[in-house]
C-alpha atoms as a PDB file:
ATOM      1  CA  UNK A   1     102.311  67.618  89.322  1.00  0.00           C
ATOM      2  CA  UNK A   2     102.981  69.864  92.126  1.00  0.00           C
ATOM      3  CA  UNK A   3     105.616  72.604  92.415  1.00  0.00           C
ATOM      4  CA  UNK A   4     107.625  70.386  94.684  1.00  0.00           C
ATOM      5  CA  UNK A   5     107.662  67.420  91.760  1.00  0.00           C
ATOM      6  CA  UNK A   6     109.868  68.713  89.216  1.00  0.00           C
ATOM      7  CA  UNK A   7     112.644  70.901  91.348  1.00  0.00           C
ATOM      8  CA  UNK A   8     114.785  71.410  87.828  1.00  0.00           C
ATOM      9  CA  UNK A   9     111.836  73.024  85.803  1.00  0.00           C
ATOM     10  CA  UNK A  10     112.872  75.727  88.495  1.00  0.00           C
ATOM     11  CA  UNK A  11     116.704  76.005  86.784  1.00  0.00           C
ATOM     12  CA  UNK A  12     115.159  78.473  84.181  1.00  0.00           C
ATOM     13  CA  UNK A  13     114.204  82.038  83.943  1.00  0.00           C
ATOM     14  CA  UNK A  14     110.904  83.478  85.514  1.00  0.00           C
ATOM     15  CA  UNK A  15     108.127  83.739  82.537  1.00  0.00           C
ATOM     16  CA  UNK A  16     104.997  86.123  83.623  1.00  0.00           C
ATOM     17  CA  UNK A  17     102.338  85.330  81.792  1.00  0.00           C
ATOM     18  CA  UNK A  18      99.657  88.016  81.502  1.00  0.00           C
ATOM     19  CA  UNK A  19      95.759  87.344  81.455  1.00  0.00           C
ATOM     20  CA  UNK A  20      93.355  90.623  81.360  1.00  0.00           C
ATOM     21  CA  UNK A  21      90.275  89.758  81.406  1.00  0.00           C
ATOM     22  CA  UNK A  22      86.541  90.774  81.432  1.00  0.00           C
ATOM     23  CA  UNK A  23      83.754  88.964  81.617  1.00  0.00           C
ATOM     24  CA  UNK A  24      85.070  85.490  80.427  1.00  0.00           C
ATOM     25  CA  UNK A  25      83.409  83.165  83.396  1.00  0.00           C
ATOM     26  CA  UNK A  26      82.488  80.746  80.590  1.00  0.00           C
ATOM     27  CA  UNK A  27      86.167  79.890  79.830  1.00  0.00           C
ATOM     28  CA  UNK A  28      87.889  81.362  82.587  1.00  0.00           C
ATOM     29  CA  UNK A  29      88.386  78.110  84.576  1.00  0.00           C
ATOM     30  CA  UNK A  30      89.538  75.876  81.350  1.00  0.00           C
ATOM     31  CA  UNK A  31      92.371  78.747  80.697  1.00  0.00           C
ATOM     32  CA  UNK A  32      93.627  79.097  84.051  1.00  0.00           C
ATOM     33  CA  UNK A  33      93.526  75.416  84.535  1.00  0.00           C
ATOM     34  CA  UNK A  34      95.783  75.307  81.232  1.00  0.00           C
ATOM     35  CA  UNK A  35      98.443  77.504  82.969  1.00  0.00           C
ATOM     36  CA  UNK A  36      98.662  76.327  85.953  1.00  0.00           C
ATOM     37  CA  UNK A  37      99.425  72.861  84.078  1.00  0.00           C
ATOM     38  CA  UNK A  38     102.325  73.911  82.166  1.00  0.00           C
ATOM     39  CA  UNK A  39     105.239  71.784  82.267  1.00  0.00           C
ATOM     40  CA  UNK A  40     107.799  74.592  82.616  1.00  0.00           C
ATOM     41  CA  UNK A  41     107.126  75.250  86.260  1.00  0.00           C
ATOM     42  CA  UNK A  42     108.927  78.813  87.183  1.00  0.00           C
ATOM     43  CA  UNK A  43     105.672  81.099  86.544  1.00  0.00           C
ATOM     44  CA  UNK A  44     103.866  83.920  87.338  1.00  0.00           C
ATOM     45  CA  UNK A  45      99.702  83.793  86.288  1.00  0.00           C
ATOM     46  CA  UNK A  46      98.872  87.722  86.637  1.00  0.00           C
ATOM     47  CA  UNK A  47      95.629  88.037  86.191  1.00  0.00           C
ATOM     48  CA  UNK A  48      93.784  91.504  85.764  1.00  0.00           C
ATOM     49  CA  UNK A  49      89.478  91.745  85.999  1.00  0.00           C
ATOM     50  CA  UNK A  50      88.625  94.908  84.280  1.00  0.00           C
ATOM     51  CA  UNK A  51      85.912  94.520  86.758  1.00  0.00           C
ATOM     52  CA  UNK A  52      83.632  91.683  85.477  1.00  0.00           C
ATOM     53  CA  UNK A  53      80.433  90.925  85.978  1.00  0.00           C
ATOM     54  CA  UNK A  54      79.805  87.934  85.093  1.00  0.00           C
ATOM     55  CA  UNK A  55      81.286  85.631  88.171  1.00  0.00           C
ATOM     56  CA  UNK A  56      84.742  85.708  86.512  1.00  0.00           C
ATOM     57  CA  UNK A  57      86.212  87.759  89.411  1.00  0.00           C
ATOM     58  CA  UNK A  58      85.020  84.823  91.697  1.00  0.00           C
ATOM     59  CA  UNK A  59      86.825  81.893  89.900  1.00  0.00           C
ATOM     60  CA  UNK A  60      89.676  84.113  89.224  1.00  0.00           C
ATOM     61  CA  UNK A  61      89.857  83.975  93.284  1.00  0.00           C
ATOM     62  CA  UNK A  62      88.972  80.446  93.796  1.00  0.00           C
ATOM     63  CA  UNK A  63      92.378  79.283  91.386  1.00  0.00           C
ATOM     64  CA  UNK A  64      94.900  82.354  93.603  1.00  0.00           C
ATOM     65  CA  UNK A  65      93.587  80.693  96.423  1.00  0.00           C
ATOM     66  CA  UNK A  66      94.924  77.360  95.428  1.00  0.00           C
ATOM     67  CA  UNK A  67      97.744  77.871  93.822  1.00  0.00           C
ATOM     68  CA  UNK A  68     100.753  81.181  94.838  1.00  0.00           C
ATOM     69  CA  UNK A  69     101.996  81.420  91.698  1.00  0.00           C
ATOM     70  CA  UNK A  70      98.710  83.102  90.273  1.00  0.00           C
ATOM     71  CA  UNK A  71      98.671  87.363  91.380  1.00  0.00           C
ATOM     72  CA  UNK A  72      95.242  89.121  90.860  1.00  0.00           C
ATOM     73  CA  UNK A  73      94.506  92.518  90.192  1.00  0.00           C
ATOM     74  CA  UNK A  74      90.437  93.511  90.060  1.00  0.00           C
ATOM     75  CA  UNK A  75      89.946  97.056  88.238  1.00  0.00           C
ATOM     76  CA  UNK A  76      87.443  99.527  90.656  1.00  0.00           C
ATOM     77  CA  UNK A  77      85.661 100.120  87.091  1.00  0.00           C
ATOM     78  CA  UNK A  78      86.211  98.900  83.574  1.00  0.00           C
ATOM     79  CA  UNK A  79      89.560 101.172  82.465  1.00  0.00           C
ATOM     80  CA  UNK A  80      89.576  99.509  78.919  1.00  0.00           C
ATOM     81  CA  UNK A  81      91.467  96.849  77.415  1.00  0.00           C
ATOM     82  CA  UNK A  82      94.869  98.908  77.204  1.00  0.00           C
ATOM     83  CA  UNK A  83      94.910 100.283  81.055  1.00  0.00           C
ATOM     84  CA  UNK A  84      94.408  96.510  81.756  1.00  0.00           C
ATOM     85  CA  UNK A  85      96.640  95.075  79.897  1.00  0.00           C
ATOM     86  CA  UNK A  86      99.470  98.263  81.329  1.00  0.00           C
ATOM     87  CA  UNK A  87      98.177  96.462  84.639  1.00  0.00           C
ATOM     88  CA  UNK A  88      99.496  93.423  83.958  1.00  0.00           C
ATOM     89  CA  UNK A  89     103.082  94.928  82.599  1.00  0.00           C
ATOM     90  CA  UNK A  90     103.391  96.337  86.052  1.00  0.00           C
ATOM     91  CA  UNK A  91     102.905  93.408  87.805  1.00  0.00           C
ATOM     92  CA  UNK A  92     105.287  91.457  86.046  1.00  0.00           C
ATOM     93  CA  UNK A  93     108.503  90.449  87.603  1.00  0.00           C
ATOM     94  CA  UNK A  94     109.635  87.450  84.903  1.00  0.00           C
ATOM     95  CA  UNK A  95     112.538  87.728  82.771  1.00  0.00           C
ATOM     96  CA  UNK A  96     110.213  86.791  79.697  1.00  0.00           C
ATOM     97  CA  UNK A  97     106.478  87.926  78.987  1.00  0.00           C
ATOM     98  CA  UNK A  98     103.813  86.198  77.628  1.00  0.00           C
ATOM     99  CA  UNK A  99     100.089  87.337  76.969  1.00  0.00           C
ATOM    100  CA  UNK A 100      97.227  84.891  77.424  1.00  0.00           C
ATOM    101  CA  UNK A 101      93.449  85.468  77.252  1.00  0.00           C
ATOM    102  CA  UNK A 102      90.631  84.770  79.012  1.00  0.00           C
ATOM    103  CA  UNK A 103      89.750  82.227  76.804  1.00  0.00           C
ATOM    104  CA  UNK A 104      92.825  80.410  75.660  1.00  0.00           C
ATOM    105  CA  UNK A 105      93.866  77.038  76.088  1.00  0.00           C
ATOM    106  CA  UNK A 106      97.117  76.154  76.231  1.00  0.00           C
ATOM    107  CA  UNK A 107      99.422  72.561  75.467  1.00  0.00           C
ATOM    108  CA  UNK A 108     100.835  71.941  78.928  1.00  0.00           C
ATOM    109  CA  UNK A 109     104.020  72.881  76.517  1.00  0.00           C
ATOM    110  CA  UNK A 110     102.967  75.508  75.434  1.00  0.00           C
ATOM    111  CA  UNK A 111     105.621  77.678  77.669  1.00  0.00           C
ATOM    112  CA  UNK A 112     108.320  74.973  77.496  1.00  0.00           C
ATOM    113  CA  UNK A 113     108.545  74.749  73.777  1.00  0.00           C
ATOM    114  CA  UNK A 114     108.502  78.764  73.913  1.00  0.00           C
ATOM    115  CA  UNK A 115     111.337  79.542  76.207  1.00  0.00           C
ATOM    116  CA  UNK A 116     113.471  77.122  74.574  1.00  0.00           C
ATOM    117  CA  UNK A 117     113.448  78.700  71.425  1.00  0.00           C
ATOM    118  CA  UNK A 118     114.214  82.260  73.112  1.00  0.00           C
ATOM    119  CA  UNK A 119     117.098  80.447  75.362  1.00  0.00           C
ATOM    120  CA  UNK A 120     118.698  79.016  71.673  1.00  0.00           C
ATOM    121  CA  UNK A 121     119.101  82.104  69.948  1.00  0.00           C
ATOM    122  CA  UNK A 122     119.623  85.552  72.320  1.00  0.00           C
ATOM    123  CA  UNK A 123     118.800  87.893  68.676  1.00  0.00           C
ATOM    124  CA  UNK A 124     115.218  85.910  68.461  1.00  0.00           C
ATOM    125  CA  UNK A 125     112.848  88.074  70.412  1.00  0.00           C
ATOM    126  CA  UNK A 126     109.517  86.736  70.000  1.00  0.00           C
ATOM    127  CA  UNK A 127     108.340  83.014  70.473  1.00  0.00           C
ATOM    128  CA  UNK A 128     105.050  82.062  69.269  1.00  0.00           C
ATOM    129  CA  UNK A 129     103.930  78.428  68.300  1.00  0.00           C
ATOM    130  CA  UNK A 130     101.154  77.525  65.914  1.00  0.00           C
ATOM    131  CA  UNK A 131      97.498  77.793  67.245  1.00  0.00           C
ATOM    132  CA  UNK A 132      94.242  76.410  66.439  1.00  0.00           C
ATOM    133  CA  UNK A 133      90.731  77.932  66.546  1.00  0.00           C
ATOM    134  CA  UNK A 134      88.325  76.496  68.914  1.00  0.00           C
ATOM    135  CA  UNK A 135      84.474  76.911  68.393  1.00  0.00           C
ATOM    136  CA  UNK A 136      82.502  77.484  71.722  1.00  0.00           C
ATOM    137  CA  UNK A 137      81.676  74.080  71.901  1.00  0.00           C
ATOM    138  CA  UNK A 138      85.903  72.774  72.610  1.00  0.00           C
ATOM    139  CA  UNK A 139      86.033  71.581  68.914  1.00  0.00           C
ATOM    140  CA  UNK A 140      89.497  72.037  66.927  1.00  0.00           C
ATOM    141  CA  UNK A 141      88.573  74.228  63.983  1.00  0.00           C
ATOM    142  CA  UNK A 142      91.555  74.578  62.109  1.00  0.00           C
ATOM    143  CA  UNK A 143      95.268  76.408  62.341  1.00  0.00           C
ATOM    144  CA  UNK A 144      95.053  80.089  62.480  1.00  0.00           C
ATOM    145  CA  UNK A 145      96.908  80.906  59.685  1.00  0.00           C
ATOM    146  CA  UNK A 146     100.273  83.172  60.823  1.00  0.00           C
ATOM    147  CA  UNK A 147     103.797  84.681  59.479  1.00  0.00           C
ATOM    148  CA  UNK A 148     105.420  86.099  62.046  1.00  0.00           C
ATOM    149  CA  UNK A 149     109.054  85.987  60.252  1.00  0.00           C
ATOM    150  CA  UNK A 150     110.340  89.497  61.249  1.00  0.00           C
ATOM    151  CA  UNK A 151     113.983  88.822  60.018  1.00  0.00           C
ATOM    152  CA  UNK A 152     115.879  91.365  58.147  1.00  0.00           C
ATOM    153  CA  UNK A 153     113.109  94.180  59.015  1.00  0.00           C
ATOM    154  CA  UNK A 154     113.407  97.232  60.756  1.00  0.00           C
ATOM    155  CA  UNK A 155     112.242  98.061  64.053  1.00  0.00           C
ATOM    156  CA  UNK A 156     109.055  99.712  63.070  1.00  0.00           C
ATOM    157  CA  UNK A 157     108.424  96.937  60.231  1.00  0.00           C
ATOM    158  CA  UNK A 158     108.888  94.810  62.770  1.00  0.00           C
ATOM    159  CA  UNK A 159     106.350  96.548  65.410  1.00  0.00           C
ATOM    160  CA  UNK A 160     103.804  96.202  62.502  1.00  0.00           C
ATOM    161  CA  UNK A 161     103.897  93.159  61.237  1.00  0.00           C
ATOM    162  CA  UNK A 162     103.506  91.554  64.975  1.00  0.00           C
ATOM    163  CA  UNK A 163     100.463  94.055  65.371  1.00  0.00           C
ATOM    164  CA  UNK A 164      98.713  92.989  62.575  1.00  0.00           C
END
């Protein structure tokens, strides 16, 4: 589906959906092709290459080139995982954030099912569905076991918990 096909996935809020990366040319075209498939159409892909070397850099290119909604950033020398991921924060324009990797894969409903949970409830905070490992060769390996309830803690229990 293009852009043009579904003019009311448009309606909703801008979601920015960070991906800093290095080095991930193995997966980097299955999780870009998973974003740029999501159902829920108003996003931003912003993509930052702590300077790969590996050919990622190259397909990062190929996917901005054919399709807008995907911004790249390429780092003049690896700045670590934290710079690159600060990167990404300041490239972000959408009213909601969301943090992929290089070698994710997600649902084409993945954002859909996310943003309507945040739109229900204006105290929730934090969206995140239920994943599943995937072993280098694309086989489901199991959930990954989570508890992200944060209700009734304080800020900093909070902070923690979704660290850990």
């Amino acid at each position: 589906m293009s852009m043009s096909d579904n003019s009311a996935a448009h309606d909703g809020p801008l979601v920015s959906i960070g991906v800093p990366v290095f080095n991930e040319s193995r997966f980097i075209r299955s999780a870009l092709g998973s974003l740029v498939n999501q159902t829920y159409r108003n996003i931003e892909i912003l993509v930052s290459d702590n300077c790969s070397t590996d050919g990622t850099w190259e397909i990062i290119q190929e996917f901005a080139a054919r399709d807008p909604r995907i911004k790249t950033h390429r780092q003049p020398r690896n700045v670590g995982m934290m710079k690159n991921g600060e990167t990404i924060l300041q490239m972000a324009k959408g009213e909601f954030i969301m943090g992929a990797s290089g070698n994710d894969y997600w649902c084409p409903s993945f954002v859909s099912a996310c943003i309507a949970e945040l739109l229900k409830d204006p105290s929730v905070v934090l969206a995140y569905p239920k994943a599943v490992y995937i072993d280098l060769e694309g086989n489901a390996t199991g959930p990954i076991p989570t508890n992200l309830d944060t209700r009734g803690m304080g800020v900093v229990s909070r902070v923690n918990v979704i660290l850990w």
